[in-house]
N, C-alpha and C. Protein backbone atom coordinates (compact mmCIF):
# COMPACT_ATOMS: atom_id res chain seq x y z
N UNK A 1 2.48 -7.07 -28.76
CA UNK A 1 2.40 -7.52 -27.39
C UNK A 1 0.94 -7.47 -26.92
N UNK A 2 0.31 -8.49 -26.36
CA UNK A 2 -0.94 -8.57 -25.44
C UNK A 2 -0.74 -8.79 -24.62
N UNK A 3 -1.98 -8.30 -23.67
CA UNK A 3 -1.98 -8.12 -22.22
C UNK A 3 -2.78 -8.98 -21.89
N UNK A 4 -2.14 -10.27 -21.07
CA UNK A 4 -3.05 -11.01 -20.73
C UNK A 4 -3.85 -10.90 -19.49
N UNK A 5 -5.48 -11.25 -19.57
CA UNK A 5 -6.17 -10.58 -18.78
C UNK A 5 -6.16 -11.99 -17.97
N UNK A 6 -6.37 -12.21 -17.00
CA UNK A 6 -6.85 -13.55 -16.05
C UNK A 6 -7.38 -12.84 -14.75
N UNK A 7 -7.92 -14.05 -13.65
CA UNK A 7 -8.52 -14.46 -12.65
C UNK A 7 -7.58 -12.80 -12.09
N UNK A 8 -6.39 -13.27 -11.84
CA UNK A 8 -5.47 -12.11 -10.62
C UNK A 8 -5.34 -10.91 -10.92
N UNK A 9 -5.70 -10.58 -12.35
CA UNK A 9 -5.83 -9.48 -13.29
C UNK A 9 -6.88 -8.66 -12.75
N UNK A 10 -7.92 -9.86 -13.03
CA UNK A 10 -9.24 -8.93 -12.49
C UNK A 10 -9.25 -8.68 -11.09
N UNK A 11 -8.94 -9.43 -10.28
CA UNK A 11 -8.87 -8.37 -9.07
C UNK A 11 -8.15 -7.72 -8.54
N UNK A 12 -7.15 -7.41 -9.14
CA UNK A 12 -6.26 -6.73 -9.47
C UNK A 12 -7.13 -5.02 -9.72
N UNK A 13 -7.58 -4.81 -11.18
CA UNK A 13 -8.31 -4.30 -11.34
C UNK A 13 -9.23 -3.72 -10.25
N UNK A 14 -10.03 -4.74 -10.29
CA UNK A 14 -11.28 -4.50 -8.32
C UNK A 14 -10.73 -3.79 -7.48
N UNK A 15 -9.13 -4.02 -7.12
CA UNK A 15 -8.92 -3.09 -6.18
C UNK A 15 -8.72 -1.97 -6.60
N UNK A 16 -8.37 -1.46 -8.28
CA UNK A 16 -8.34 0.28 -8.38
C UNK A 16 -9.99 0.59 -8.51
N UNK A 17 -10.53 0.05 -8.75
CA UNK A 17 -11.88 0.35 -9.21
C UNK A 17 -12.79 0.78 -7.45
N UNK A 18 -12.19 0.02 -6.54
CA UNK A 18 -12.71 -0.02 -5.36
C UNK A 18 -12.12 1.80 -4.65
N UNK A 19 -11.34 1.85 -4.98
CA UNK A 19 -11.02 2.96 -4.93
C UNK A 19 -11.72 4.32 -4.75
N UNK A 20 -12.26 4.95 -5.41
CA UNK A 20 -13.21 5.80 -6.16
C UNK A 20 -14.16 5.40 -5.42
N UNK A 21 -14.47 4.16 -5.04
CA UNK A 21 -16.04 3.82 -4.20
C UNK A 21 -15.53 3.67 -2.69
N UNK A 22 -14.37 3.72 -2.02
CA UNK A 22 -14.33 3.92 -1.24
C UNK A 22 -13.90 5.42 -0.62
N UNK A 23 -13.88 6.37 -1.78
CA UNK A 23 -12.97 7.46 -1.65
C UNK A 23 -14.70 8.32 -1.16
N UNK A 24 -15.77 7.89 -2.41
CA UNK A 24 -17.45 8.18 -1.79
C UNK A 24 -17.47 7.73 -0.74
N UNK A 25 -17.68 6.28 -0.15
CA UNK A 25 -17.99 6.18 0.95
C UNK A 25 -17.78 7.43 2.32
N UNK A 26 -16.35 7.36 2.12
CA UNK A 26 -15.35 7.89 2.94
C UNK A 26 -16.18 9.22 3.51
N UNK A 27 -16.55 10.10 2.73
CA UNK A 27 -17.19 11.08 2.71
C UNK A 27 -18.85 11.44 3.14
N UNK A 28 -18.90 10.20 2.80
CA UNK A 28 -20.77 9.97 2.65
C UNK A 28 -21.01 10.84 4.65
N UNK A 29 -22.24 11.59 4.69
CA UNK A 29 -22.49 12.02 5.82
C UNK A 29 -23.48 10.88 6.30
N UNK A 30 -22.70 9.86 7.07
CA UNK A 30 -23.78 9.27 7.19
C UNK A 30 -23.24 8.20 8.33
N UNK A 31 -23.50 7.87 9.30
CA UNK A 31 -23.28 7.04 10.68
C UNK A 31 -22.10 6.05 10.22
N UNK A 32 -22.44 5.43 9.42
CA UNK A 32 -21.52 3.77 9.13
C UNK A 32 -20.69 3.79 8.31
N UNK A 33 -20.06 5.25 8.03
CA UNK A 33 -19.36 5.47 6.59
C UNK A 33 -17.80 5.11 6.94
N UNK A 34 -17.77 5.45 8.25
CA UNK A 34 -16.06 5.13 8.32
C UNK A 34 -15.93 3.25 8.81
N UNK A 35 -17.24 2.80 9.28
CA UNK A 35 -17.56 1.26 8.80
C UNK A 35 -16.92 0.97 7.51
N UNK A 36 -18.01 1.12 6.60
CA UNK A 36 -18.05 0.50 4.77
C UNK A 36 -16.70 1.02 5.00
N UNK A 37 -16.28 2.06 4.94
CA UNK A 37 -14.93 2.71 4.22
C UNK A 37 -13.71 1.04 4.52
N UNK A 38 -13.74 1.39 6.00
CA UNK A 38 -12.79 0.18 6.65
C UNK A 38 -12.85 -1.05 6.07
N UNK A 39 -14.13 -1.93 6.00
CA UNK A 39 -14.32 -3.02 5.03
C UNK A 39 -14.02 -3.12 4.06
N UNK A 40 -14.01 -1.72 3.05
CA UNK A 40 -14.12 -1.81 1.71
C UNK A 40 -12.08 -1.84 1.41
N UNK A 41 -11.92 -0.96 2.70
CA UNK A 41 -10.40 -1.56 2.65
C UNK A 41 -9.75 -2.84 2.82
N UNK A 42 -10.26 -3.24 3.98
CA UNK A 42 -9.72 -4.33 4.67
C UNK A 42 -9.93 -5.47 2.83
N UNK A 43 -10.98 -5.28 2.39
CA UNK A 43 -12.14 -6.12 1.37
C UNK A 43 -10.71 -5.69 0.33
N UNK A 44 -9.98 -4.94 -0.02
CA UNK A 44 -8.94 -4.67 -0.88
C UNK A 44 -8.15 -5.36 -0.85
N UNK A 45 -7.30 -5.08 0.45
CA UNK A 45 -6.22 -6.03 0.75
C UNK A 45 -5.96 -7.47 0.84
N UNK A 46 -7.41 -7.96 1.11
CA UNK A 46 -7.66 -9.39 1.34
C UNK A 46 -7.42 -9.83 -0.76
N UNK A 47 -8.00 -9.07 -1.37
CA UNK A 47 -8.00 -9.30 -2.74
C UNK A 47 -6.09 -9.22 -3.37
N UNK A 48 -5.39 -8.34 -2.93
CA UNK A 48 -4.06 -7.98 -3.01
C UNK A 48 -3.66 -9.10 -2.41
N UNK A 49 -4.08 -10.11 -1.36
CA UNK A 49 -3.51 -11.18 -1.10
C UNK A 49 -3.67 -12.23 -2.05
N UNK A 50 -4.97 -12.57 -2.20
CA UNK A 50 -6.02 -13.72 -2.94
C UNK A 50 -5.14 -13.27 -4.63
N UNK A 51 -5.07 -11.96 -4.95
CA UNK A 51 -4.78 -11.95 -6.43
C UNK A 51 -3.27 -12.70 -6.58
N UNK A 52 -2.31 -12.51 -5.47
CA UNK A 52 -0.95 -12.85 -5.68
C UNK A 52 -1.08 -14.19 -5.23
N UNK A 53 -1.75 -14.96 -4.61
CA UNK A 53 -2.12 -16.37 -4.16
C UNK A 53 -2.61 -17.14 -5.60
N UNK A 54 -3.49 -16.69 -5.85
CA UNK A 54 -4.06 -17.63 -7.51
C UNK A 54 -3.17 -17.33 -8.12
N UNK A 55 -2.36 -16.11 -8.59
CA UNK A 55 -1.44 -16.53 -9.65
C UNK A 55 0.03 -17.33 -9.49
N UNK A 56 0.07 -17.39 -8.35
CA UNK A 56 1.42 -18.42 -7.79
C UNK A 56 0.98 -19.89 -8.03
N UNK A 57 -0.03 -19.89 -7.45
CA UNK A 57 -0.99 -21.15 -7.42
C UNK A 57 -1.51 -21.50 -8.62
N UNK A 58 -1.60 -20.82 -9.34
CA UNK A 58 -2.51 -21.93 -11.03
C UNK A 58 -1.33 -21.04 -11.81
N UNK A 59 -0.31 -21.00 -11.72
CA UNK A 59 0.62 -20.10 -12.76
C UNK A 59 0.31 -19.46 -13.33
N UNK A 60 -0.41 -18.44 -13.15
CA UNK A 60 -0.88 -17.21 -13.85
C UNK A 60 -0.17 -16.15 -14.01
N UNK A 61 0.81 -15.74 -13.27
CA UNK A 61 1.32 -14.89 -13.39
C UNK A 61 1.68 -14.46 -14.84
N UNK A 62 2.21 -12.96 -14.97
CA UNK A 62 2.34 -12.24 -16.16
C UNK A 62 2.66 -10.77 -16.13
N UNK A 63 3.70 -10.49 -16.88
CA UNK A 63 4.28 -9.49 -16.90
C UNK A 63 3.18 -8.24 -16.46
N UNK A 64 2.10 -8.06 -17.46
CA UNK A 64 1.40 -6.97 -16.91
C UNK A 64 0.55 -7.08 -15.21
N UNK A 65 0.25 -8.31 -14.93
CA UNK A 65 0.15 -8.51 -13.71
C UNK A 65 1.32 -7.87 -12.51
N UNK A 66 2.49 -8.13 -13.05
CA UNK A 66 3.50 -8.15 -11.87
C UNK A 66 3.59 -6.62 -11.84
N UNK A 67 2.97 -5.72 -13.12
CA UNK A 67 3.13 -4.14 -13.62
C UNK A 67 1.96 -3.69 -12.33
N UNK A 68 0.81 -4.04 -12.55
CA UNK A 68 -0.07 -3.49 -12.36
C UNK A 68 -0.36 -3.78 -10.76
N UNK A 69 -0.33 -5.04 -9.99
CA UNK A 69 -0.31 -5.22 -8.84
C UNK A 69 0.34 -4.05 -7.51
N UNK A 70 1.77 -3.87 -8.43
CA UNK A 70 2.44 -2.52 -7.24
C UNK A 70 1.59 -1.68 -7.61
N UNK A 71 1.19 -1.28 -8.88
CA UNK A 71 0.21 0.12 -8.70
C UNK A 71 -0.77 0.35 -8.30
N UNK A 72 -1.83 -0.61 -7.77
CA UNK A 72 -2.87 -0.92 -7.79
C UNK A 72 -2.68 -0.35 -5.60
N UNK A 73 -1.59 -1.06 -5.61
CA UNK A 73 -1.16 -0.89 -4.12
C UNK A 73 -0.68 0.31 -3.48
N UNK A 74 0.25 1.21 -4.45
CA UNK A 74 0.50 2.43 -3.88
C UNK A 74 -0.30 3.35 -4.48
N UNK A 75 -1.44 3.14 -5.28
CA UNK A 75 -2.61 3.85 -5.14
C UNK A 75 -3.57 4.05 -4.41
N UNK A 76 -3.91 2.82 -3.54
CA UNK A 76 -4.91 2.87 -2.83
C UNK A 76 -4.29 3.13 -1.90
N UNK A 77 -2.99 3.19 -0.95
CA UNK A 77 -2.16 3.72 -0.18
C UNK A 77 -2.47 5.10 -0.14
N UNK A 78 -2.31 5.81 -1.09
CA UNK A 78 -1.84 6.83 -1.29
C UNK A 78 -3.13 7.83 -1.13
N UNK A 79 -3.66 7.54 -1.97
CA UNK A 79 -5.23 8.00 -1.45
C UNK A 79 -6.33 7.84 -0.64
N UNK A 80 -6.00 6.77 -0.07
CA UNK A 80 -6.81 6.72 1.55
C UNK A 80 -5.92 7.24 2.44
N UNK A 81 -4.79 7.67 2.48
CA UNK A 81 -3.35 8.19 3.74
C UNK A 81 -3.71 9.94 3.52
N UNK A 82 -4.29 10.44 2.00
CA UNK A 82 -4.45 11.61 1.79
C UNK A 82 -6.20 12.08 2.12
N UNK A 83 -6.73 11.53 1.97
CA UNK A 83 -7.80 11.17 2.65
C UNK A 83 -8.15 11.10 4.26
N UNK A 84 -7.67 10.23 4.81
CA UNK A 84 -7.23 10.52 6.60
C UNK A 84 -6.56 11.29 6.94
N UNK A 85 -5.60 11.99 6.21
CA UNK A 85 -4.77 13.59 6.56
C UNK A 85 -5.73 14.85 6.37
N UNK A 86 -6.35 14.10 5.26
CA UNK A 86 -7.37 15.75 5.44
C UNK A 86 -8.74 15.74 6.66
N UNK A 87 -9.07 14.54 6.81
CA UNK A 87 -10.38 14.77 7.74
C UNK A 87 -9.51 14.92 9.59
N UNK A 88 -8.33 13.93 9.29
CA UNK A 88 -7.67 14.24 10.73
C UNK A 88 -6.60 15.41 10.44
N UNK A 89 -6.66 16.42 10.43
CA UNK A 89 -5.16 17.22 9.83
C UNK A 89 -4.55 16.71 11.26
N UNK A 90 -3.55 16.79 11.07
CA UNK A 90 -2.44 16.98 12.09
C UNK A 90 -1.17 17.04 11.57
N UNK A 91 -0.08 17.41 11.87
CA UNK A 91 0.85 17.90 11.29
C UNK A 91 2.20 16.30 11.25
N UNK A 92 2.18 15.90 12.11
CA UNK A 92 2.94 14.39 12.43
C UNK A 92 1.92 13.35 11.46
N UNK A 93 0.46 13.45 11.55
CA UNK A 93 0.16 12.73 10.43
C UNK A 93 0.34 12.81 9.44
N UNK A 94 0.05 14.07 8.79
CA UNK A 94 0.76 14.78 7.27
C UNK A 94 1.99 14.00 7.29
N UNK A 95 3.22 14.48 8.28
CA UNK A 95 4.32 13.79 7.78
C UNK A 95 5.22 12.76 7.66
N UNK A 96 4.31 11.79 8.59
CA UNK A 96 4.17 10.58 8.13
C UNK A 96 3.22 9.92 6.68
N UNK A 97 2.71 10.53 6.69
CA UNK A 97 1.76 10.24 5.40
C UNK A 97 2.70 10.18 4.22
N UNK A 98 3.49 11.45 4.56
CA UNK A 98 4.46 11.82 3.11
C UNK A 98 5.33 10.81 3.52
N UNK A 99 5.62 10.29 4.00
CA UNK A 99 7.33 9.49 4.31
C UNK A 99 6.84 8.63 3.24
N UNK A 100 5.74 7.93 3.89
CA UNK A 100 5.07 6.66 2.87
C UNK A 100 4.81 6.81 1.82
N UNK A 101 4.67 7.99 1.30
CA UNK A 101 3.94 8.14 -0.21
C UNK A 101 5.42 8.60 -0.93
N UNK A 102 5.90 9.37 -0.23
CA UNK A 102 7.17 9.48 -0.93
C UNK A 102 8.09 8.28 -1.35
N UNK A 103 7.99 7.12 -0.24
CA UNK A 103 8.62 6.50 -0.28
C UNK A 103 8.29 5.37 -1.36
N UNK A 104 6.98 5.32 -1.65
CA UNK A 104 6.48 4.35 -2.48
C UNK A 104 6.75 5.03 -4.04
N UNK A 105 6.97 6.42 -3.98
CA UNK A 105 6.81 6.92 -5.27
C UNK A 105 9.02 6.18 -5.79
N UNK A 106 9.61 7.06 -4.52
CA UNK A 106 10.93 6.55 -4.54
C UNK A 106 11.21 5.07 -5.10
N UNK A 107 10.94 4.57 -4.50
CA UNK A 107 11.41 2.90 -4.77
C UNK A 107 10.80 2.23 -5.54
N UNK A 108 9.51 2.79 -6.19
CA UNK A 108 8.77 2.38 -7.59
C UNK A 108 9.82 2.95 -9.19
N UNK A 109 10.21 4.16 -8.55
CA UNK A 109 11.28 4.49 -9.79
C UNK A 109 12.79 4.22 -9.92
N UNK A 110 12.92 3.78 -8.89
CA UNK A 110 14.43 2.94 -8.61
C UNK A 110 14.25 1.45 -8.84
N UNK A 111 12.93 0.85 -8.93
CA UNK A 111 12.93 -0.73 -9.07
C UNK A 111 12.72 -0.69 -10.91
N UNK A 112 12.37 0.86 -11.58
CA UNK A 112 12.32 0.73 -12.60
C UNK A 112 13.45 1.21 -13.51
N UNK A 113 14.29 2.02 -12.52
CA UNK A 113 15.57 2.25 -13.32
C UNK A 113 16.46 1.39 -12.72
N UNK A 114 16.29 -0.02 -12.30
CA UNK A 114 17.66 -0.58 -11.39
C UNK A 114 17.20 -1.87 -12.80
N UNK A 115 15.74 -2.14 -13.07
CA UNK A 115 15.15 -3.30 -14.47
C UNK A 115 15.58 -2.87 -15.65
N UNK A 116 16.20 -1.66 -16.21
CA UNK A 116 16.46 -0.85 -17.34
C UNK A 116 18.22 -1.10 -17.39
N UNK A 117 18.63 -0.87 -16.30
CA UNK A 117 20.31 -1.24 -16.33
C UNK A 117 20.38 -3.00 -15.50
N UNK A 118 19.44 -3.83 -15.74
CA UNK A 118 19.33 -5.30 -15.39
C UNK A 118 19.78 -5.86 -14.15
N UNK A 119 19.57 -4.54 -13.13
CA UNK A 119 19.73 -5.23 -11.95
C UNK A 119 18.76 -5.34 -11.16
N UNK A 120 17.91 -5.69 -11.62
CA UNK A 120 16.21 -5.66 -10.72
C UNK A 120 16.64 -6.49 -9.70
N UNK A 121 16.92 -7.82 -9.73
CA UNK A 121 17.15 -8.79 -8.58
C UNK A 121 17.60 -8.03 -7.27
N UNK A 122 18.55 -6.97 -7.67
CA UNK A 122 18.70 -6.22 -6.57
C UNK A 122 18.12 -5.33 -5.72
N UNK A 123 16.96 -5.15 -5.99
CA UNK A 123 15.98 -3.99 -5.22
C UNK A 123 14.50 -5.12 -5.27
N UNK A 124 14.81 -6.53 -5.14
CA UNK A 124 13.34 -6.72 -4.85
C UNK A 124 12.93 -6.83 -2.98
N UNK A 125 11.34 -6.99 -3.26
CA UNK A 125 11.18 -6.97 -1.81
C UNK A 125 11.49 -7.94 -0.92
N UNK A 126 11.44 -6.96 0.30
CA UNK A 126 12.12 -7.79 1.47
C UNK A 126 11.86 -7.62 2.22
N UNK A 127 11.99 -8.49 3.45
CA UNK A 127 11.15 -9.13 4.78
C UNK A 127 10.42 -7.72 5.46
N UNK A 128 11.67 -6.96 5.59
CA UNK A 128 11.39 -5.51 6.03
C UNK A 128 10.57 -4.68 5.05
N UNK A 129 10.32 -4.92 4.19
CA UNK A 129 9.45 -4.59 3.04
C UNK A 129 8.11 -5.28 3.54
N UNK A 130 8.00 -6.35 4.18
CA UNK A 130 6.64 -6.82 3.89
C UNK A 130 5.95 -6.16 5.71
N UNK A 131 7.25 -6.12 6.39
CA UNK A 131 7.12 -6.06 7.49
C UNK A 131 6.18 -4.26 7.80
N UNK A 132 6.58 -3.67 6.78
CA UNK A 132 6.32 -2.20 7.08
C UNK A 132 4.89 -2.39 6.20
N UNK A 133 4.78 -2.91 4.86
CA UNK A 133 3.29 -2.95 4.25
C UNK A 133 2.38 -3.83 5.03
N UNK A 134 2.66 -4.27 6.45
CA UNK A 134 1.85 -4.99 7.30
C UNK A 134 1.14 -4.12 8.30
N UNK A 135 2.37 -3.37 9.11
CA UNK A 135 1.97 -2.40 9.87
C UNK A 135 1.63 -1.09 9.26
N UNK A 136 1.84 -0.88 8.07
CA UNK A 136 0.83 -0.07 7.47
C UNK A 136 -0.68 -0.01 6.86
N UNK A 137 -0.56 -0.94 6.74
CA UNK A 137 -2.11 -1.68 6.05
C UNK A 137 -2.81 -1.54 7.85
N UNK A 138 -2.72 -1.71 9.06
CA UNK A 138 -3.03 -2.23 10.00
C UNK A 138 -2.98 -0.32 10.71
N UNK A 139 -2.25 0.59 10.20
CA UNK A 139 -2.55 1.69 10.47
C UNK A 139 -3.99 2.26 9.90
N UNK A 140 -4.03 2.15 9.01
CA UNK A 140 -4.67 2.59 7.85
C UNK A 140 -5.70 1.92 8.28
N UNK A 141 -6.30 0.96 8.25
CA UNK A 141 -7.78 0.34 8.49
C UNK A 141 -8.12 1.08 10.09
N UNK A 142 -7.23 1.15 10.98
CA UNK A 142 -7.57 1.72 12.03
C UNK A 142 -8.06 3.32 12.44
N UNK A 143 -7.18 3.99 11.54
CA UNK A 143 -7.08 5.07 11.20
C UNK A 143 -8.70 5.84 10.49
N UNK A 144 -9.18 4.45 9.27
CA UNK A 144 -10.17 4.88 9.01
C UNK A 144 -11.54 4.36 9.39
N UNK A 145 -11.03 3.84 10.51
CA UNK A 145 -12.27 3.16 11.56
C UNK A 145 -12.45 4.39 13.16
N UNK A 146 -11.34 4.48 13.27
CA UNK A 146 -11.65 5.80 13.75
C UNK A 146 -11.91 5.77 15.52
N UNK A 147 -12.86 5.03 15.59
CA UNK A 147 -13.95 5.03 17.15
C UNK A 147 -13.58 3.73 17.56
N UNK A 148 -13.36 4.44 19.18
CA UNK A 148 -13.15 3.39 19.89
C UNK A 148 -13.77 2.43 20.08
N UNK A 149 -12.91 0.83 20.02
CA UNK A 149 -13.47 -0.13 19.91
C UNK A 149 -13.08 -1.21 21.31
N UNK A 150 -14.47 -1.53 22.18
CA UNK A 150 -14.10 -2.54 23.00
C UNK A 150 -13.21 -2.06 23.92
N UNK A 151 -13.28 -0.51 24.16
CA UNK A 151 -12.67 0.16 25.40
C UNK A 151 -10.94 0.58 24.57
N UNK A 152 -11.06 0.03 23.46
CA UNK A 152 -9.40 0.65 22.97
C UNK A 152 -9.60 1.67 22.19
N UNK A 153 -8.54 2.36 21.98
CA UNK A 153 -8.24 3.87 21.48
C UNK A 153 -8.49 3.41 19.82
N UNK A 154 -8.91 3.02 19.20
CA UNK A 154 -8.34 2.76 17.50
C UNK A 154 -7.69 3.61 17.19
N UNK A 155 -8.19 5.10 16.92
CA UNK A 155 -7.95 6.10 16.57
C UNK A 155 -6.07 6.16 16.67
N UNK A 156 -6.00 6.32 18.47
CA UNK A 156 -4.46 6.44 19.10
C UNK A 156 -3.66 5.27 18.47
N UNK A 157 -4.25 4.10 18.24
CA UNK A 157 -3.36 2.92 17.90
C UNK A 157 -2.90 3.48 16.66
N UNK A 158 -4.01 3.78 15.56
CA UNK A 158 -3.37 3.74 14.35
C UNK A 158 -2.22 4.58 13.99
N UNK A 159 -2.67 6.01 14.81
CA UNK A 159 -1.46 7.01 15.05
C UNK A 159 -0.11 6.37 15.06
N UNK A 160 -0.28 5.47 16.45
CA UNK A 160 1.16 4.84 16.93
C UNK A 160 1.60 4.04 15.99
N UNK A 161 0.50 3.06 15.15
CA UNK A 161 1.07 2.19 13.76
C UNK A 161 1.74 2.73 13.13
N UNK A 162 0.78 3.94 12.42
CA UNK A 162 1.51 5.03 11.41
C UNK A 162 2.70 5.05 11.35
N UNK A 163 3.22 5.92 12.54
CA UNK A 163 4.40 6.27 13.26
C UNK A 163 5.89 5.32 12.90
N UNK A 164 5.21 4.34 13.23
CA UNK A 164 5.90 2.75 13.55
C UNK A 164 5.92 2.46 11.71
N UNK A 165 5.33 2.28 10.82
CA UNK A 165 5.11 1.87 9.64
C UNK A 165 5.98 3.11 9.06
N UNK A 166 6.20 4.83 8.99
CA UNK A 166 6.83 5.56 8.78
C UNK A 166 7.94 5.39 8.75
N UNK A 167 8.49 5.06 10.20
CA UNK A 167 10.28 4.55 10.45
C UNK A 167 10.10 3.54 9.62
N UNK A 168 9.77 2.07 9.63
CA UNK A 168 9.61 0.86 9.26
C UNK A 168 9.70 1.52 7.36
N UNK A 169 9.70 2.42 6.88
CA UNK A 169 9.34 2.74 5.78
C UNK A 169 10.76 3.51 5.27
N UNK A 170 10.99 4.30 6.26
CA UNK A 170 12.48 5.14 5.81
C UNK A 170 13.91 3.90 5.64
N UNK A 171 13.49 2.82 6.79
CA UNK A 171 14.55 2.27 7.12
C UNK A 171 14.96 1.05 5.75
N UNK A 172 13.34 0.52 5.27
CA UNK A 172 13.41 -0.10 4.15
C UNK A 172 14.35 0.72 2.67
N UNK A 173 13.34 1.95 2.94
CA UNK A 173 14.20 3.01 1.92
C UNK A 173 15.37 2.89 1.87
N UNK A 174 16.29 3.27 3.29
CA UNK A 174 17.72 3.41 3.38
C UNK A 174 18.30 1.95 2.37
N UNK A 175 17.57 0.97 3.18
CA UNK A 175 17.90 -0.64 2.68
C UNK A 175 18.22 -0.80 1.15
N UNK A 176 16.82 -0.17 0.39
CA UNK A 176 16.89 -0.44 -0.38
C UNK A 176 17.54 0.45 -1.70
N UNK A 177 18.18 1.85 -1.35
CA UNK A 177 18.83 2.17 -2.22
C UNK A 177 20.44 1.97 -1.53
N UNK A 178 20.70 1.96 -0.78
CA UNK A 178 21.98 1.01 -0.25
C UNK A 178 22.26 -0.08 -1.26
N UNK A 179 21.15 -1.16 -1.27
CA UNK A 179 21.63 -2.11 -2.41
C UNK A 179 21.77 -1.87 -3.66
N UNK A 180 20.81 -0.64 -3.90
CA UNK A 180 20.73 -0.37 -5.47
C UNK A 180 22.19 0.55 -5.72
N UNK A 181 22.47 1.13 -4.77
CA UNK A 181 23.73 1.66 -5.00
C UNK A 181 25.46 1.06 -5.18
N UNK A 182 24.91 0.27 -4.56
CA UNK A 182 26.15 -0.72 -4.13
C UNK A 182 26.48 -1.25 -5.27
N UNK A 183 25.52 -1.66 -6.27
CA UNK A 183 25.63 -2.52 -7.27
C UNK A 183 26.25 -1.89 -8.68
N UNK A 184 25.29 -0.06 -8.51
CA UNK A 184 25.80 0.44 -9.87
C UNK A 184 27.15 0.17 -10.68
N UNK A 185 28.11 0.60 -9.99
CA UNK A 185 29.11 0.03 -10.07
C UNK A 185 30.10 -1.01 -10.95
N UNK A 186 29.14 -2.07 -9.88
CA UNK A 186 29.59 -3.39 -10.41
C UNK A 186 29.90 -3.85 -11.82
């Protein structure tokens, strides 16, 4: 078996690699760091779009692509959410943080034991799936932007995103082992 490398591959890639350089930034003592940090996110996600856009678009797609894309995503999740829990502790952030990380760890090993007994079709994503990785992505850039912008709270917004992306996160959960359960069965 080979792994075919292409265009969506590599930025694919870019976004774990961005990682690690945004995890420095993050830290850097230095005026514009929670700037770069935010860009270098926002600069991720835009690639997590663009990578799943070219391979729909010039048929690129490929098994290790479709592997590596979710990971690429609940990694950089996971470590920028652990990252903003430690410089903001708060205890409602912590546990929202975990809902999400738990939840991504959850439904990454249920979409891989639901493909092993051939019912993947049944746990793929959904509206409410995209709906919560929207308002989470939109916590998260806010979260690590930090300072108020243009007389608004960022900081308070992202809180309230969080919050909102947390439920939005359990409720997908419920969703989605509901279906996976429903089916064992069958």
């Amino acid at each position: 078996m080979t792994i075919d490398f292409n265009l969506p591959t590599y930025l694919t890639l870019l976004r774990i690699a961005l990682i690690p350089l945004l995890a420095i930034t993050f830290y850097l003592p230095w005026e514009y760091s929670n700037v770069v940090s935010t860009c270098l996110f926002m600069f991720a996600g835009f690639t997590d779009w663009l990578d799943g856009y070219l391979a729909r678009k010039m048929s690129l797609e490929t098994a290790f692509g479709a592997f590596l894309d979710p990971v690429a995503d609940k990694l950089m999740v996971a470590i920028v959410l652990v990252l903003i829990v430690q410089q903001q502790a708060s205890v409602s952030l912590a546990i929202a943080s975990a809902i999400i990380i738990g939840r991504e760890i959850t439904i990454a090993s249920l979409r891989e034991w639901m493909a092993e007994i051939g019912k993947k079709a049944k746990v793929k994503v959904s509206i409410l799936g995209k709906w919560k990785t929207t308002v989470q992505m939109l916590a998260i850039g806010f979260l690590l932007y930090r300072e108020d912008l243009f007389g608004l709270p960022i900081n308070l917004i992202g809180y309230w995103l969080l919050y909102i992306a947390a439920i939005l996160t359990l409720w997908s959960m419920i969703n989605y082992l509901s279906a996976a359960f429903s089916t064992v069965d069958e």
